[in-house]
Structures are given as C-alpha cells and as structure tokens.
C-alpha atoms as a PDB file:
ATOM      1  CA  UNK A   1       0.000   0.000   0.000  1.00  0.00           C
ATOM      2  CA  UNK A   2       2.480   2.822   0.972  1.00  0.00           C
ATOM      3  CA  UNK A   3       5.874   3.171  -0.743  1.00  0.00           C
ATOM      4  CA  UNK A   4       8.888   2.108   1.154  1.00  0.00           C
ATOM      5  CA  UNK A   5       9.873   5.848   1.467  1.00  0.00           C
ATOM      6  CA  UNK A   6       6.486   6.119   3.268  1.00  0.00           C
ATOM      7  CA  UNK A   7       6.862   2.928   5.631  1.00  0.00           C
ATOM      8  CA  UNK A   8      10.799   3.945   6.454  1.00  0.00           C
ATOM      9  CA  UNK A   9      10.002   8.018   7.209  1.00  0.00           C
ATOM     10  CA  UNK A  10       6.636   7.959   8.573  1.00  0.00           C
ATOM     11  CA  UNK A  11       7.601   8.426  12.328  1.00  0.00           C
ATOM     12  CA  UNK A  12       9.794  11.145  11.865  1.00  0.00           C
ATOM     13  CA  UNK A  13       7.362  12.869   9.050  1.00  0.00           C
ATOM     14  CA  UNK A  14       4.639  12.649  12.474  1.00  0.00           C
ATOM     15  CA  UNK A  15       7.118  13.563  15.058  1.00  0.00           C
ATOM     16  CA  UNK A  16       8.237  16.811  12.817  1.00  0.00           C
ATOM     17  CA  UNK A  17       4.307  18.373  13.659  1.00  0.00           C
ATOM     18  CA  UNK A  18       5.046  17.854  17.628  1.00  0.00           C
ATOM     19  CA  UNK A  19       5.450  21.661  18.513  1.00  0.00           C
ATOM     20  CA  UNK A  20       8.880  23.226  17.109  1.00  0.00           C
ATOM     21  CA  UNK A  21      11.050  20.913  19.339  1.00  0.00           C
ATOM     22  CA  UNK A  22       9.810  18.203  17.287  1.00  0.00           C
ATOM     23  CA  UNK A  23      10.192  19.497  13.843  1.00  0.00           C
ATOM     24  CA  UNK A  24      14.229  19.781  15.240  1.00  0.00           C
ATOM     25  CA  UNK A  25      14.251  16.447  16.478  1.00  0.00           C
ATOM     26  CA  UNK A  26      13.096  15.063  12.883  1.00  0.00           C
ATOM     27  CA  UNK A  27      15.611  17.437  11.230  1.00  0.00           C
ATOM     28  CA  UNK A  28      18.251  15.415  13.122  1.00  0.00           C
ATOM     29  CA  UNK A  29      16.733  12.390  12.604  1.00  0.00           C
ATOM     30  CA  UNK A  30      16.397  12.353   9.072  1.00  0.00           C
ATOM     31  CA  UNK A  31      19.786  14.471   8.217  1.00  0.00           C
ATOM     32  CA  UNK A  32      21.281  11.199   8.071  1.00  0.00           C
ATOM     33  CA  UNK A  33      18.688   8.889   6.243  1.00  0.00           C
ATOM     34  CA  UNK A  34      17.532  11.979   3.777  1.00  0.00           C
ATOM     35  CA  UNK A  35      13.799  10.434   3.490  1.00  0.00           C
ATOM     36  CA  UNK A  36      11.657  12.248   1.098  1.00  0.00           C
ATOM     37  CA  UNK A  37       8.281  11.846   2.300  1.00  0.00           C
ATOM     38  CA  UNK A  38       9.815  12.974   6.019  1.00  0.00           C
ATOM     39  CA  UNK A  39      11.844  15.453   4.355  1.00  0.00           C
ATOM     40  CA  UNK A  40       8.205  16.644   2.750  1.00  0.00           C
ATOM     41  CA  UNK A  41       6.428  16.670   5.879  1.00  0.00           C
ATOM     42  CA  UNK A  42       9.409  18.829   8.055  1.00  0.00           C
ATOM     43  CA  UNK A  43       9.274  21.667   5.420  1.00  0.00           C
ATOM     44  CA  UNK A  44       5.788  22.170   5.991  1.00  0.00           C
ATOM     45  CA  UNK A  45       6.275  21.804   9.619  1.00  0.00           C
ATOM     46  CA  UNK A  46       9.015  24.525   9.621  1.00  0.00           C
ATOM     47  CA  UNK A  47       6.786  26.579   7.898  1.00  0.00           C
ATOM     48  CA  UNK A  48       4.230  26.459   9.859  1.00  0.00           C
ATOM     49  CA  UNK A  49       6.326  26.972  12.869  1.00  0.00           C
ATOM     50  CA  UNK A  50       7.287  30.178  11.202  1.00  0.00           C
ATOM     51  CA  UNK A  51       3.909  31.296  11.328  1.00  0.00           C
ATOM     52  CA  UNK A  52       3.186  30.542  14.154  1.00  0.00           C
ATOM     53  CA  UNK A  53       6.488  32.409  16.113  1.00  0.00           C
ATOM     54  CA  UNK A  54       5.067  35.575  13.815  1.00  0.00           C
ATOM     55  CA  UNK A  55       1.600  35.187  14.688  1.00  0.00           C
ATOM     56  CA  UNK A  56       2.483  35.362  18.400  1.00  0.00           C
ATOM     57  CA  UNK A  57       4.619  38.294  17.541  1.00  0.00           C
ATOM     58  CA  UNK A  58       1.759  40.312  15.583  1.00  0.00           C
ATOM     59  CA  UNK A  59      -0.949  39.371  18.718  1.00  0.00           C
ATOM     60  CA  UNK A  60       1.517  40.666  21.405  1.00  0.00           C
ATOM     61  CA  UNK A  61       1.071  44.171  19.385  1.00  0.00           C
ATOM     62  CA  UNK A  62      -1.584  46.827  20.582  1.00  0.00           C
ATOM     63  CA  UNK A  63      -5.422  45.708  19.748  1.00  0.00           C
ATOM     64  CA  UNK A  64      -4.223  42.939  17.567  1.00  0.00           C
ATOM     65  CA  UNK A  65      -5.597  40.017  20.277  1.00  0.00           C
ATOM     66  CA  UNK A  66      -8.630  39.268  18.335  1.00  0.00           C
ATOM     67  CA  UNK A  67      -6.847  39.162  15.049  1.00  0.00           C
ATOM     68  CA  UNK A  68      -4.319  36.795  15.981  1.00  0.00           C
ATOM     69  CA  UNK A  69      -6.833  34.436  17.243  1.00  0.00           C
ATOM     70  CA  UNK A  70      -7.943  34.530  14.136  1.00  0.00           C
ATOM     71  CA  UNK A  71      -4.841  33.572  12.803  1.00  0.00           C
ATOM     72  CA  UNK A  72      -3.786  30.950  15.506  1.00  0.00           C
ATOM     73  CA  UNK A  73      -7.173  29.217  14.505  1.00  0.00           C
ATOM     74  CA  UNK A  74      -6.326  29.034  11.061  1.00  0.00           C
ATOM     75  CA  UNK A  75      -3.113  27.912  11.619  1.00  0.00           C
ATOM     76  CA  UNK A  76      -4.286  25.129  13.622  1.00  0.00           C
ATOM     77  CA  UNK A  77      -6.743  23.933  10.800  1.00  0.00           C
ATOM     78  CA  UNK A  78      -3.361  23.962   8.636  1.00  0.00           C
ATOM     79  CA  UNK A  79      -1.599  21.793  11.180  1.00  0.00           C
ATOM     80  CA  UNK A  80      -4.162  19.479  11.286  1.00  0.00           C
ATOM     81  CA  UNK A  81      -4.203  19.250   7.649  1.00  0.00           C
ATOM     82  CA  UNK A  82      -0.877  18.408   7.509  1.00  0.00           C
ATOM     83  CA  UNK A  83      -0.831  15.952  10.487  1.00  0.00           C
ATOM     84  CA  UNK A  84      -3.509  13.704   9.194  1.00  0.00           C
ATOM     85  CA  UNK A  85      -1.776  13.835   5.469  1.00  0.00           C
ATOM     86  CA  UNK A  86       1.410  12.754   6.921  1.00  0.00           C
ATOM     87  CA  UNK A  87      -0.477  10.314   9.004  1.00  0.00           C
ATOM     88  CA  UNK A  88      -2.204   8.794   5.800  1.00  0.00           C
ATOM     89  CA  UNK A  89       0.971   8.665   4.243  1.00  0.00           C
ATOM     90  CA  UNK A  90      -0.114  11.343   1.327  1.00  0.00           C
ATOM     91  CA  UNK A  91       2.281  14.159   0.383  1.00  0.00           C
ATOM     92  CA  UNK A  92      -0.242  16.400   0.692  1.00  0.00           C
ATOM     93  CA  UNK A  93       0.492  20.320   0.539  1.00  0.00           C
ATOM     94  CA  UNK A  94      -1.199  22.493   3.219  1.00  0.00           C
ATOM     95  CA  UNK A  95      -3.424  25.219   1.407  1.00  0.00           C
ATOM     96  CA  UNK A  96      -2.407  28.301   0.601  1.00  0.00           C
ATOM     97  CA  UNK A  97       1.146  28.192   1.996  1.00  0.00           C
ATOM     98  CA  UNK A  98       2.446  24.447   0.972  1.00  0.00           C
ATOM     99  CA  UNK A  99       4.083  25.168  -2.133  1.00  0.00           C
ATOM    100  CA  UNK A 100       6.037  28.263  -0.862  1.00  0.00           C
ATOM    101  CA  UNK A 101       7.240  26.141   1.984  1.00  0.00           C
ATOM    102  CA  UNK A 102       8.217  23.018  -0.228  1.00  0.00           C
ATOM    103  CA  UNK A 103      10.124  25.842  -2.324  1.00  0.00           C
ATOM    104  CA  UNK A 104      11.294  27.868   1.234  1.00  0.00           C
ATOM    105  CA  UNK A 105      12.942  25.449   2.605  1.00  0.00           C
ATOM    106  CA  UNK A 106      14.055  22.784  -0.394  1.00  0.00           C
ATOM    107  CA  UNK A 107      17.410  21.984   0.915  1.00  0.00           C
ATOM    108  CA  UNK A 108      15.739  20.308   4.500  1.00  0.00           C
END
C-alpha cells in the first residue's frame, strides 16, 4: 500500500508536527537517512512553525488580540491538515502556503 519511502520516514514525518522541538528532532533524525516523504512533511512543519512564532509576535502588538486568534485558529486547521496527510501517508500540501514552503525550505 504505501511506498517504502512512506513505511521507512513515517515516524519522523509525524514527530516533525510535535510543537517546534519536534520538527528539530526530525531534522536530526532524518539528516542522516535523507527520506523524502519525512523530508516533505518537516518543510511544511518549519513553515508552519514560522507562522506561528510571527503570529504570536503580531498578537503581542496593541489591539491585535482578536486578530491573531484569528490567525492561531487558522493555523491550527493547517496543522491538522498536515498531520492527518502525513499520518495517511499522502504528500499532501497544506493550502495556501504548501508550495512556498516546499520551495522555502528545499534543501531540509
């Protein structure tokens, strides 16, 4: 059913969506094996880490708390997007941002 590229970087592709500290911890992991469907699955996890660090930056401004609610929401339908892609074993792009992050961030 799943490709062996699939089977071998599966684990690391799911660990990569555990907060920030786990999309480092998959870097590592897979600097060594170079897996592409992990590989995949950390650049959109960096990515969305990225928005995430400046979404917390933009709600700490003056009247932006409601706005980067907003935001955090949406990011958190992305993430979940993501997760259950990498958990089907799909190489499935996020909306909107997947593309720019597969392009971002093509030598992870």
């Amino acid at each position: 059913m799943y490709s062996d590229s699939v089977k071998e970087g599966k684990t690391i592709a799911i660990i990569s969506y555990i907060t920030w500290i786990g999309t480092l911890i998959a870097y590592f992991m897979n600097s060594s094996k170079k897996n592409s469907f992990a590989a995949f699955h950390i650049r959109q996890s960096v990515g969305l880490a990225l928005c995430s660090f400046l979404i917390t930056a933009i709600q700490m401004g003056p009247d932006m708390g409601m706005i980067g609610k907003i935001l955090k929401f949406a990011l958190l339908v992305l993430w979940v997007i993501g997760l259950l892609g990498c958990i089907k074993g799909e190489k499935k792009k996020i909306p909107l941002f997947g593309d720019v992050f597969q392009d971002w961030f093509k030598r992870i």
